[in-house]
PDB file of N, CA and C in Angstrom:
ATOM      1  N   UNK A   1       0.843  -1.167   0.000  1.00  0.00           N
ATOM      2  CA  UNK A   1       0.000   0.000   0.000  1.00  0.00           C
ATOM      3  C   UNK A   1       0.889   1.231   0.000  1.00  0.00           C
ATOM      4  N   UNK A   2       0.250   2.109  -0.879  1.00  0.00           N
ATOM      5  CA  UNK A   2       1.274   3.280  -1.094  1.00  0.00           C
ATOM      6  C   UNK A   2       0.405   4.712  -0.690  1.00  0.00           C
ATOM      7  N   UNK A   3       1.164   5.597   0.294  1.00  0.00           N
ATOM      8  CA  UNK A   3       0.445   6.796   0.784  1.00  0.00           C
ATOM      9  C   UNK A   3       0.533   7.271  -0.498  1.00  0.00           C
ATOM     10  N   UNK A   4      -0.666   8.456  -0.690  1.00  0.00           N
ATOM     11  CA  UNK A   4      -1.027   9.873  -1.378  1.00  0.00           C
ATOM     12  C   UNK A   4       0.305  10.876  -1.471  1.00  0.00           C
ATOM     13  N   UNK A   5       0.392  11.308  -2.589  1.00  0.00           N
ATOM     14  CA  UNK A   5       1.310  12.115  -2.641  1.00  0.00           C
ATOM     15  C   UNK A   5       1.158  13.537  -3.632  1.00  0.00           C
ATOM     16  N   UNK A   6       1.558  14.841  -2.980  1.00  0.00           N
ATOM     17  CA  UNK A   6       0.607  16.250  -3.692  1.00  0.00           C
ATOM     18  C   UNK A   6       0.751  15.897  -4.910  1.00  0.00           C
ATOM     19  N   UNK A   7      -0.822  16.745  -4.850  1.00  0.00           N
ATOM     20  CA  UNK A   7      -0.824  16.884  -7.380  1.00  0.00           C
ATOM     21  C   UNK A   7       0.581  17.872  -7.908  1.00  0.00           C
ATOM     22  N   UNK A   8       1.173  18.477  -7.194  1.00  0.00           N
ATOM     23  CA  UNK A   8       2.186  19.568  -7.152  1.00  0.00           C
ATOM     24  C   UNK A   8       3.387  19.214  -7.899  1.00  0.00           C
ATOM     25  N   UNK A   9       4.032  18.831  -6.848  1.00  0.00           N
ATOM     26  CA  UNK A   9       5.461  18.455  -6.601  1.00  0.00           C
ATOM     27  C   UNK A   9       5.513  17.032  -6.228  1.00  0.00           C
ATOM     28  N   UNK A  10       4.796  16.303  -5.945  1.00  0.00           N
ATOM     29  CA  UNK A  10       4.730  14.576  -5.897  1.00  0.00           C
ATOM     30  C   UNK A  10       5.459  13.941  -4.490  1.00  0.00           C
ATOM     31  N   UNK A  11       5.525  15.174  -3.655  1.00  0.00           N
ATOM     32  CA  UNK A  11       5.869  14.995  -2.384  1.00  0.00           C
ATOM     33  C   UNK A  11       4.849  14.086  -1.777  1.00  0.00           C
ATOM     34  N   UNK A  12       5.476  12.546  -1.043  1.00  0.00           N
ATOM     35  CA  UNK A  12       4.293  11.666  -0.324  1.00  0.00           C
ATOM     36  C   UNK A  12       4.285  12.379   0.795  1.00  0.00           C
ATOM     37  N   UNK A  13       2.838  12.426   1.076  1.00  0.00           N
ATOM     38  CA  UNK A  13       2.354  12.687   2.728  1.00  0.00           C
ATOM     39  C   UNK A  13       3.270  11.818   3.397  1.00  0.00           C
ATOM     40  N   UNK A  14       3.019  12.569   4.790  1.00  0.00           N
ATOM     41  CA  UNK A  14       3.714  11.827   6.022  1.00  0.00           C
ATOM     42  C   UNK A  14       2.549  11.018   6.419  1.00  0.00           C
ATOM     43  N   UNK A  15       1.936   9.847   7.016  1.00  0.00           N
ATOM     44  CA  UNK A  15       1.026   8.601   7.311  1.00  0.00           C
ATOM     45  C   UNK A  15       0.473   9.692   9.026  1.00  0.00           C
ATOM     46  N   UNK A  16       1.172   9.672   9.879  1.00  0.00           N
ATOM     47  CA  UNK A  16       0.383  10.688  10.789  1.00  0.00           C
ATOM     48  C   UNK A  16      -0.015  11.818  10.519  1.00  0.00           C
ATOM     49  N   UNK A  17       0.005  12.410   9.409  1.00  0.00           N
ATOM     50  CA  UNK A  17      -0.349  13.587   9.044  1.00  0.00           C
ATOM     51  C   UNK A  17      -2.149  13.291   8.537  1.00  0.00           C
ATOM     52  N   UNK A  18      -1.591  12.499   7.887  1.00  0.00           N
ATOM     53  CA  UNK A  18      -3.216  12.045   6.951  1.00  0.00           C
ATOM     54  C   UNK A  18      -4.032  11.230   8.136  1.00  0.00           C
ATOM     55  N   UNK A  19      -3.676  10.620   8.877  1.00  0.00           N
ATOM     56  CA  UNK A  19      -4.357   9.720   9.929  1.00  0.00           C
ATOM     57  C   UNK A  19      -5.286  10.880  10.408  1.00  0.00           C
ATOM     58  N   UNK A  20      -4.971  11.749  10.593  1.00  0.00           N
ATOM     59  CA  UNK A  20      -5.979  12.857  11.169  1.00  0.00           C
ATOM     60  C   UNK A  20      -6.637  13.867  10.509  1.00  0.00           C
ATOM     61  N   UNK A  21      -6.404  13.566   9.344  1.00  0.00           N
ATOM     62  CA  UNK A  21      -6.904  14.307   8.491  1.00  0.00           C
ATOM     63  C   UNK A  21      -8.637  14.216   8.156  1.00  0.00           C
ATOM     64  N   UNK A  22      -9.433  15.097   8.361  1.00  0.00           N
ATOM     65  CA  UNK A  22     -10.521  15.122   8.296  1.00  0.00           C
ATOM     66  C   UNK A  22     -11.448  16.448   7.290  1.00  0.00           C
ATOM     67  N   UNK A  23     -10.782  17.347   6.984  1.00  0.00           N
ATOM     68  CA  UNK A  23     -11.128  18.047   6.017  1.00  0.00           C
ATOM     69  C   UNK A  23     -11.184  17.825   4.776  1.00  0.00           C
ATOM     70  N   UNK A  24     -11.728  18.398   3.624  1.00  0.00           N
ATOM     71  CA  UNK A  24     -11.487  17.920   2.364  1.00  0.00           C
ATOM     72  C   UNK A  24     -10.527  18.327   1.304  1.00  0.00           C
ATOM     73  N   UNK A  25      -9.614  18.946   2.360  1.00  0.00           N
ATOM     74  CA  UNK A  25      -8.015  19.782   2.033  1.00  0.00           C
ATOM     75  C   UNK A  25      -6.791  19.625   2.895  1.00  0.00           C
ATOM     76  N   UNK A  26      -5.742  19.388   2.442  1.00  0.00           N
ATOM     77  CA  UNK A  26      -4.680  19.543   3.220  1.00  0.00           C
ATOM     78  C   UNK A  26      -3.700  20.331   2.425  1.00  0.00           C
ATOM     79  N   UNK A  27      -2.437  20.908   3.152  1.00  0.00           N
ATOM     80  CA  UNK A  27      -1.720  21.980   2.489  1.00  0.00           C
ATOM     81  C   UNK A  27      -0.400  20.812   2.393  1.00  0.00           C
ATOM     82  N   UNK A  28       0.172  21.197   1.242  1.00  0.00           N
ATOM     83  CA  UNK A  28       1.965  20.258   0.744  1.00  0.00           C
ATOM     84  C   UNK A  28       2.704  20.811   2.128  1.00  0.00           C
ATOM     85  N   UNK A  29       3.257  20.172   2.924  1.00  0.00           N
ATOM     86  CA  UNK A  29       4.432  20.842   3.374  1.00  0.00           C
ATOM     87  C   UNK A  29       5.376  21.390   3.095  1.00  0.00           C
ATOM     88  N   UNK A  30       5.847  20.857   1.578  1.00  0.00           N
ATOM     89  CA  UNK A  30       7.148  21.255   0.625  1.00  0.00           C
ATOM     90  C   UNK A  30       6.507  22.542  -0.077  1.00  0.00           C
ATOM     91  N   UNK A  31       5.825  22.297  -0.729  1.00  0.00           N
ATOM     92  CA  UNK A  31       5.431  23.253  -2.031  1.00  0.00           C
ATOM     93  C   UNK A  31       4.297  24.311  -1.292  1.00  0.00           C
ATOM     94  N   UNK A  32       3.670  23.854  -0.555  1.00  0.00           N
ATOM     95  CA  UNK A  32       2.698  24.902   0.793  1.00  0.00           C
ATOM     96  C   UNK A  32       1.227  24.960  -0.484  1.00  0.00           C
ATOM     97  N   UNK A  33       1.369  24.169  -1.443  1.00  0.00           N
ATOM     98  CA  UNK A  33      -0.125  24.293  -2.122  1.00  0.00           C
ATOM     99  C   UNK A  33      -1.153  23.366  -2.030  1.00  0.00           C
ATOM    100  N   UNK A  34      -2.628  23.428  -1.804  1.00  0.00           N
ATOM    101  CA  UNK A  34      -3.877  23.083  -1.272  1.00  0.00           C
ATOM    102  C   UNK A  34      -3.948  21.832  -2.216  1.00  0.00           C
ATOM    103  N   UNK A  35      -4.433  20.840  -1.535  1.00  0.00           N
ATOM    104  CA  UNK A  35      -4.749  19.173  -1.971  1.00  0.00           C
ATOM    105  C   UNK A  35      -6.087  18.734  -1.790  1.00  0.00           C
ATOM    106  N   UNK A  36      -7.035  18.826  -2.351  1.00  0.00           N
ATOM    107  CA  UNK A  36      -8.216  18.504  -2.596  1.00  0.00           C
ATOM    108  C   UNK A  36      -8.649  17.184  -2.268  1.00  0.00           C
ATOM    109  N   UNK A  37      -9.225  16.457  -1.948  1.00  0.00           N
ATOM    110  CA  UNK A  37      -9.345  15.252  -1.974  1.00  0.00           C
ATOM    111  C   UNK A  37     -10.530  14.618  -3.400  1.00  0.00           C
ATOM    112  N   UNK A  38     -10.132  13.962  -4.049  1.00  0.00           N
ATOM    113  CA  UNK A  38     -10.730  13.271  -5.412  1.00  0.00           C
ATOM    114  C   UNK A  38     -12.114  13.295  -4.948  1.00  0.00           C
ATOM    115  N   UNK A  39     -13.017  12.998  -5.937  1.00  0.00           N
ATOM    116  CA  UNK A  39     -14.390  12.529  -5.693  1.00  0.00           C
ATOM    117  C   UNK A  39     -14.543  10.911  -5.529  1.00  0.00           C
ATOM    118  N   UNK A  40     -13.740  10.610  -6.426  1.00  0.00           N
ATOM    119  CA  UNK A  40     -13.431   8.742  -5.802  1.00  0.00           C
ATOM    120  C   UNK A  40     -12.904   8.289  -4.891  1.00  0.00           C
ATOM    121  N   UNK A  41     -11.790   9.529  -4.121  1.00  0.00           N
ATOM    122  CA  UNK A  41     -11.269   9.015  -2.985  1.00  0.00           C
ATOM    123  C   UNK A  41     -12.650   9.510  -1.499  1.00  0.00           C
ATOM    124  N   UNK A  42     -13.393  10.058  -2.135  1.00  0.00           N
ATOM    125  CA  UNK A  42     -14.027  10.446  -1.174  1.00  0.00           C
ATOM    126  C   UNK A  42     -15.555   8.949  -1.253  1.00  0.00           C
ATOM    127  N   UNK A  43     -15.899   9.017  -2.277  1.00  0.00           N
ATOM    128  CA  UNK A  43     -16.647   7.726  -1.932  1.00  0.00           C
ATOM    129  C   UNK A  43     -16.541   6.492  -1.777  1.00  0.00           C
ATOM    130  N   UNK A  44     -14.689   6.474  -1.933  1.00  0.00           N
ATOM    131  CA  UNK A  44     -14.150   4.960  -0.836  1.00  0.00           C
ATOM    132  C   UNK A  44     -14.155   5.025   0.129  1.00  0.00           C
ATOM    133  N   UNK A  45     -14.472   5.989   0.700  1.00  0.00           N
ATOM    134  CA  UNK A  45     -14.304   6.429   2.153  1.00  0.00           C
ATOM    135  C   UNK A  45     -16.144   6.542   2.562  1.00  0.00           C
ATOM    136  N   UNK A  46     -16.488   6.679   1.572  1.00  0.00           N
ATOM    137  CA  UNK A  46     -18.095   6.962   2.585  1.00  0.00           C
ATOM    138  C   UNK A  46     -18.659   4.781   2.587  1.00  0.00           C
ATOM    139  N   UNK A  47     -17.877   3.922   1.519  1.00  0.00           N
ATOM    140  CA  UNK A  47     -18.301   2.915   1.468  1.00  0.00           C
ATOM    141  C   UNK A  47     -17.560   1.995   2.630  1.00  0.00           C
ATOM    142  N   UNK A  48     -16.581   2.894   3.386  1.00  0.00           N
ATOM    143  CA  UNK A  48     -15.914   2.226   4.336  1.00  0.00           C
ATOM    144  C   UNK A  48     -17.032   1.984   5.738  1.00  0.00           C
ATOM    145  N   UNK A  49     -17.353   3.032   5.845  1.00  0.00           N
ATOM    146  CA  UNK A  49     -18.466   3.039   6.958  1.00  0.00           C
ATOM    147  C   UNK A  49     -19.544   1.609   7.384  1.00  0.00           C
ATOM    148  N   UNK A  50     -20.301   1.679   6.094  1.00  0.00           N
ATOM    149  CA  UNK A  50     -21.494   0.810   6.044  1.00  0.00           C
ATOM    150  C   UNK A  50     -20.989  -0.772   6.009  1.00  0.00           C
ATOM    151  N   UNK A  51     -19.651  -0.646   5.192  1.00  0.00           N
ATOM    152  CA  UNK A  51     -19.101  -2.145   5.366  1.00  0.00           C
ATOM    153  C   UNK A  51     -18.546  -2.436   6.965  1.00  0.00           C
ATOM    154  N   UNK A  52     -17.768  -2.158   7.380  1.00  0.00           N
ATOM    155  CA  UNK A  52     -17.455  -2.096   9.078  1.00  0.00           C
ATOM    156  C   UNK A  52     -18.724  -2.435   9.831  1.00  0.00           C
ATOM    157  N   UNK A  53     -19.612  -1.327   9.777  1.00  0.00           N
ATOM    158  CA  UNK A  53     -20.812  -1.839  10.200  1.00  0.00           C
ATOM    159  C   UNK A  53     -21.335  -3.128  10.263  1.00  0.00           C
ATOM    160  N   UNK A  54     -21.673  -3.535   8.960  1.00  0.00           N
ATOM    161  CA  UNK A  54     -22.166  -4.697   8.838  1.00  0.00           C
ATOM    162  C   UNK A  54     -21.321  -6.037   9.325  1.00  0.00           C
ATOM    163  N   UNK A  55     -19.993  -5.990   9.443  1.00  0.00           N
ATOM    164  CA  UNK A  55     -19.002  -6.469   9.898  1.00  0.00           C
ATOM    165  C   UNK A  55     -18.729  -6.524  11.266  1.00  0.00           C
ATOM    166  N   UNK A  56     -19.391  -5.678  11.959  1.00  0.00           N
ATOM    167  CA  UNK A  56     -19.333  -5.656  13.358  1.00  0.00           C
ATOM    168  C   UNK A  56     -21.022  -6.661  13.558  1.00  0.00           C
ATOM    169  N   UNK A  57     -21.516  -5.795  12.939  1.00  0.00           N
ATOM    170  CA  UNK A  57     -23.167  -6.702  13.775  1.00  0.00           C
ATOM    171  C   UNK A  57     -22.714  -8.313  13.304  1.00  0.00           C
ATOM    172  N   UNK A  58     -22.281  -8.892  12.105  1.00  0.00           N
ATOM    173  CA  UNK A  58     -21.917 -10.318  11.672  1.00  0.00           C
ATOM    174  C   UNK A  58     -21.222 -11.030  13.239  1.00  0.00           C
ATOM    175  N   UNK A  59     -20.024  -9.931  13.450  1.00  0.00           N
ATOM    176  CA  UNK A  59     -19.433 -10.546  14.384  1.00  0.00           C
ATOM    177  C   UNK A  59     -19.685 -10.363  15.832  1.00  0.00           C
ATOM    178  N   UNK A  60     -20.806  -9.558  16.170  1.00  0.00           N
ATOM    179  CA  UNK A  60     -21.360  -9.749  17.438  1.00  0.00           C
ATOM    180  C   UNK A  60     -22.262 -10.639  17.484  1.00  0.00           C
ATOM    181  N   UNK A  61     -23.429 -11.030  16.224  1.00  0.00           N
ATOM    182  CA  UNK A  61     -23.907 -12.045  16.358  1.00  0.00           C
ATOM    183  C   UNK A  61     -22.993 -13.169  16.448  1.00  0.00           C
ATOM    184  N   UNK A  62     -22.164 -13.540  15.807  1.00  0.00           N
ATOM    185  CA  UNK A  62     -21.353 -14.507  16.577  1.00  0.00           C
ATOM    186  C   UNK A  62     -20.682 -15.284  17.716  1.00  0.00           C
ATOM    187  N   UNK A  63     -20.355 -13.762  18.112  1.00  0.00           N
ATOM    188  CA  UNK A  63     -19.861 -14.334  19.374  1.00  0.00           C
ATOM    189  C   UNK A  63     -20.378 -13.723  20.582  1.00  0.00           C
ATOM    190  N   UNK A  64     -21.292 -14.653  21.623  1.00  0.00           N
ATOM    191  CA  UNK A  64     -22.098 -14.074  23.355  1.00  0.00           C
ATOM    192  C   UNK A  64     -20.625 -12.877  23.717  1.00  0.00           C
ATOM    193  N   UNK A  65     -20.987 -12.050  23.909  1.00  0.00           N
ATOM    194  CA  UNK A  65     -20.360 -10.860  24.241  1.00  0.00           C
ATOM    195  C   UNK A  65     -21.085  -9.831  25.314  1.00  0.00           C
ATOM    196  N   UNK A  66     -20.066  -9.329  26.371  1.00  0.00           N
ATOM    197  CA  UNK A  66     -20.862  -8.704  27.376  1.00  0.00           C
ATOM    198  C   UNK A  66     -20.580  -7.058  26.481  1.00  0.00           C
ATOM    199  N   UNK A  67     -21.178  -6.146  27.799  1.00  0.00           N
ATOM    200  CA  UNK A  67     -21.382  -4.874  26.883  1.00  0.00           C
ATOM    201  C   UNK A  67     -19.723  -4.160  26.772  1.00  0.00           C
ATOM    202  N   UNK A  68     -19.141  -4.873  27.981  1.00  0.00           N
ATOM    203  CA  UNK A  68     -17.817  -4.337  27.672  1.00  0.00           C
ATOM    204  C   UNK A  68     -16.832  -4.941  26.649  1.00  0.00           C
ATOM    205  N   UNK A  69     -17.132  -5.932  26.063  1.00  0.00           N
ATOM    206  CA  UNK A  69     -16.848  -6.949  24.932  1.00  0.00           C
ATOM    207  C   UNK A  69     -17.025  -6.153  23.538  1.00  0.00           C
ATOM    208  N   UNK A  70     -18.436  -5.501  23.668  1.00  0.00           N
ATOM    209  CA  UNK A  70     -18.798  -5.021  22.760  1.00  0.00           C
ATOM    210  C   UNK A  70     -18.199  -3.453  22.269  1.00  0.00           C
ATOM    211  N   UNK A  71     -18.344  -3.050  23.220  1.00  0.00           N
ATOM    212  CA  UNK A  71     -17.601  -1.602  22.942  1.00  0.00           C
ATOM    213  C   UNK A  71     -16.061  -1.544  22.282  1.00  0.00           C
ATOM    214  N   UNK A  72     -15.339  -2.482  23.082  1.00  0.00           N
ATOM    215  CA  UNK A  72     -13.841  -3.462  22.766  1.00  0.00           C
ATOM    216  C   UNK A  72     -13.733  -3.409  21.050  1.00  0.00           C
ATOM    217  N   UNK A  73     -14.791  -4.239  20.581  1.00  0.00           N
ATOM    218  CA  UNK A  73     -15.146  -5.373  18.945  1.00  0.00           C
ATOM    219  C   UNK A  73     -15.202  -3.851  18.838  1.00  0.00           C
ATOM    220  N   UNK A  74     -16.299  -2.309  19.323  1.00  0.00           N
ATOM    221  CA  UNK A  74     -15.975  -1.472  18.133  1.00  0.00           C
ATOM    222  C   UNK A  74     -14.779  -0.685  17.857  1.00  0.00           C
ATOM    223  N   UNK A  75     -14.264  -0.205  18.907  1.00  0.00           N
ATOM    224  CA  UNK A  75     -12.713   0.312  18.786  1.00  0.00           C
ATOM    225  C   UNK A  75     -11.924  -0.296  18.453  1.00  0.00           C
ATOM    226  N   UNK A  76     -11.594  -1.749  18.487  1.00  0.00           N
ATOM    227  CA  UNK A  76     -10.914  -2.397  17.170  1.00  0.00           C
ATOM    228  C   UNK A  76     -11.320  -1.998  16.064  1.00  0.00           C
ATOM    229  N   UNK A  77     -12.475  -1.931  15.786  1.00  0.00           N
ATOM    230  CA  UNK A  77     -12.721  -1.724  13.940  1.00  0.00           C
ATOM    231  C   UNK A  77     -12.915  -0.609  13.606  1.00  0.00           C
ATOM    232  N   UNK A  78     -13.040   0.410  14.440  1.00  0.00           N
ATOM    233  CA  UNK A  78     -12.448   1.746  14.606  1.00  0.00           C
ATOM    234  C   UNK A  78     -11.305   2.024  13.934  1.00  0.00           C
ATOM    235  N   UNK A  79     -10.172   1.446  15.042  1.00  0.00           N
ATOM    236  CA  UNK A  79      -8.954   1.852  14.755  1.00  0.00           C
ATOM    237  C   UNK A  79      -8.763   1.209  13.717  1.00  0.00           C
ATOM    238  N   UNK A  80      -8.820   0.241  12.826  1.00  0.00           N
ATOM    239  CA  UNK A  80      -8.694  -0.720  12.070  1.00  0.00           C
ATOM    240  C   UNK A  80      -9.526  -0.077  11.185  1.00  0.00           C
ATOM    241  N   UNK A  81     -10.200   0.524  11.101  1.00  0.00           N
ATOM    242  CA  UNK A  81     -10.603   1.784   9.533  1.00  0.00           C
ATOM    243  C   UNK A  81      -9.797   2.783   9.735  1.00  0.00           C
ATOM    244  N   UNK A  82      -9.631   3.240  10.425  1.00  0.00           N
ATOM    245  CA  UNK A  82      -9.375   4.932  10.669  1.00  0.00           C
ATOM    246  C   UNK A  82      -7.531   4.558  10.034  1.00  0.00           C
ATOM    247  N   UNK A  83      -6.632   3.414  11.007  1.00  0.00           N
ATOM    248  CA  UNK A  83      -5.335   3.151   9.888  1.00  0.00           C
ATOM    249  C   UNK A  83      -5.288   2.965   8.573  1.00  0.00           C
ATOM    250  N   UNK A  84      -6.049   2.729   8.012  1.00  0.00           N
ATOM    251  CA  UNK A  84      -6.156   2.262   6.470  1.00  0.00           C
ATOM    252  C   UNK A  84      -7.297   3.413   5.572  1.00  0.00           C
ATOM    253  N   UNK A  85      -7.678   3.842   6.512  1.00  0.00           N
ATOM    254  CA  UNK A  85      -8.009   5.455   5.543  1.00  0.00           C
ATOM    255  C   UNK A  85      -7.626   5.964   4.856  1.00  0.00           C
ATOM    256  N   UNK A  86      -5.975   6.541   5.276  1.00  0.00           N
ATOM    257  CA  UNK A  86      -5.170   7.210   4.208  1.00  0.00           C
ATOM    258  C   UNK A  86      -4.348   6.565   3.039  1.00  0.00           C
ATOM    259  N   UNK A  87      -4.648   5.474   3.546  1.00  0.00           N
ATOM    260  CA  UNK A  87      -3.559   4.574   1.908  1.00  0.00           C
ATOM    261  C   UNK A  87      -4.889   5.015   0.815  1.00  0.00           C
ATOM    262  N   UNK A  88      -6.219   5.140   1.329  1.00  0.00           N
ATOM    263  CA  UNK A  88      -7.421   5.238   0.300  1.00  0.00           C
ATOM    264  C   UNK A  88      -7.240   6.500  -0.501  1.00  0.00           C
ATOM    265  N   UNK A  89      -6.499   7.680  -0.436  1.00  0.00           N
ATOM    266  CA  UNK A  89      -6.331   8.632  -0.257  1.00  0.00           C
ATOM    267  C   UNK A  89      -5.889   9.041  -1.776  1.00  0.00           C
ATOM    268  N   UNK A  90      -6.351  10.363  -2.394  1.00  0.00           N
ATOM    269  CA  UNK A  90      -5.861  10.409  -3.588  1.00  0.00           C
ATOM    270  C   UNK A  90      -5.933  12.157  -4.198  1.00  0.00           C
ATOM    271  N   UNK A  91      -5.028  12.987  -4.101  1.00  0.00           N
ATOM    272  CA  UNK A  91      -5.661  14.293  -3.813  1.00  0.00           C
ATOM    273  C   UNK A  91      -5.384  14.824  -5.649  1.00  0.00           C
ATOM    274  N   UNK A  92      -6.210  15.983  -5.777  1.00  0.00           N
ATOM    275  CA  UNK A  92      -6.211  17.070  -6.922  1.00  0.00           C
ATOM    276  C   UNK A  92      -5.837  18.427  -6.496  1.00  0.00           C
ATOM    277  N   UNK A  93      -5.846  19.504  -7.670  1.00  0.00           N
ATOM    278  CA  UNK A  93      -5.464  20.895  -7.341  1.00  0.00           C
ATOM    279  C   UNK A  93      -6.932  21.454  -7.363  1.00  0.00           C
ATOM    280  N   UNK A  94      -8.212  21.313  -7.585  1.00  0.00           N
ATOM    281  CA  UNK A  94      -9.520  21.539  -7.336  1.00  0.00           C
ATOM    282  C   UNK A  94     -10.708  20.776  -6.816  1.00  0.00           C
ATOM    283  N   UNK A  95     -11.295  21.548  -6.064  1.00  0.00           N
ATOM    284  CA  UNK A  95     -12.380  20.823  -4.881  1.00  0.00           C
ATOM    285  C   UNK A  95     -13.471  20.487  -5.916  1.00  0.00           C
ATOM    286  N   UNK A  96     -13.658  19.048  -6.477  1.00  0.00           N
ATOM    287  CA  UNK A  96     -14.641  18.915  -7.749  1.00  0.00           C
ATOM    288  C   UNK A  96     -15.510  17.959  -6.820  1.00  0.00           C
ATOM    289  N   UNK A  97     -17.281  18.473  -7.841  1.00  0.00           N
ATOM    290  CA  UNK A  97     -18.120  17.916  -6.924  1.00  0.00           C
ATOM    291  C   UNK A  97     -17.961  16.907  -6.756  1.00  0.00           C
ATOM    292  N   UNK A  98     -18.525  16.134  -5.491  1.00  0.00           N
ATOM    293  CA  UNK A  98     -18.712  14.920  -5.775  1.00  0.00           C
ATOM    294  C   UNK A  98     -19.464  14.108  -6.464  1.00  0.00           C
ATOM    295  N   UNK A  99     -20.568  14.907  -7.568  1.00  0.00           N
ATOM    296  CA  UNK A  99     -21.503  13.774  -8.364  1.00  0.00           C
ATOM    297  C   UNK A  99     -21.059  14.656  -9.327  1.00  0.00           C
TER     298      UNK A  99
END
């Protein structure tokens, strides 16, 4: 898996930088110019959600789990989306709609 790197200058992000990244822009550190995030990188990311989901209820029906069990199963798959977010990652030099 290979991090995102600016439309600019082709500088790769740093991996903690993007881990927290939650806007639909980030600035180059090198070149200091604005990174858009794709419209495809943005609806791999909205299809991440609903799959996890369904992936968690599969595996709570599975396994008798108390409520502190359960909370556990979601912050694993939490953190376990939220690391693999930014390899999804794919930026432009303009904020284009998403449809």
């Amino acid at each position: 898996m290979k991090l995102p790197a600016c439309w600019s200058c082709k500088k790769q992000f740093i991996y903690g930088k993007l881990l927290l990244f939650w806007g639909g822009r980030t600035i180059c550190p090198l070149c200091e110019k604005t990174n858009y995030l794709t419209p495809e990188s943005r609806k791999k990311g909205a299809w991440y959600t609903p799959i996890l989901i369904i992936l968690m209820v599969i595996g709570l029906n599975m396994f008798d789990i108390g409520f502190s069990g359960i909370i556990l199963y979601g912050l694993i798959f939490l953190l376990i989306g939220l690391s693999l977010s930014p390899f999804t990652f794919k930026f432009t030099d303009e904020n284009e709609p998403l449809f």
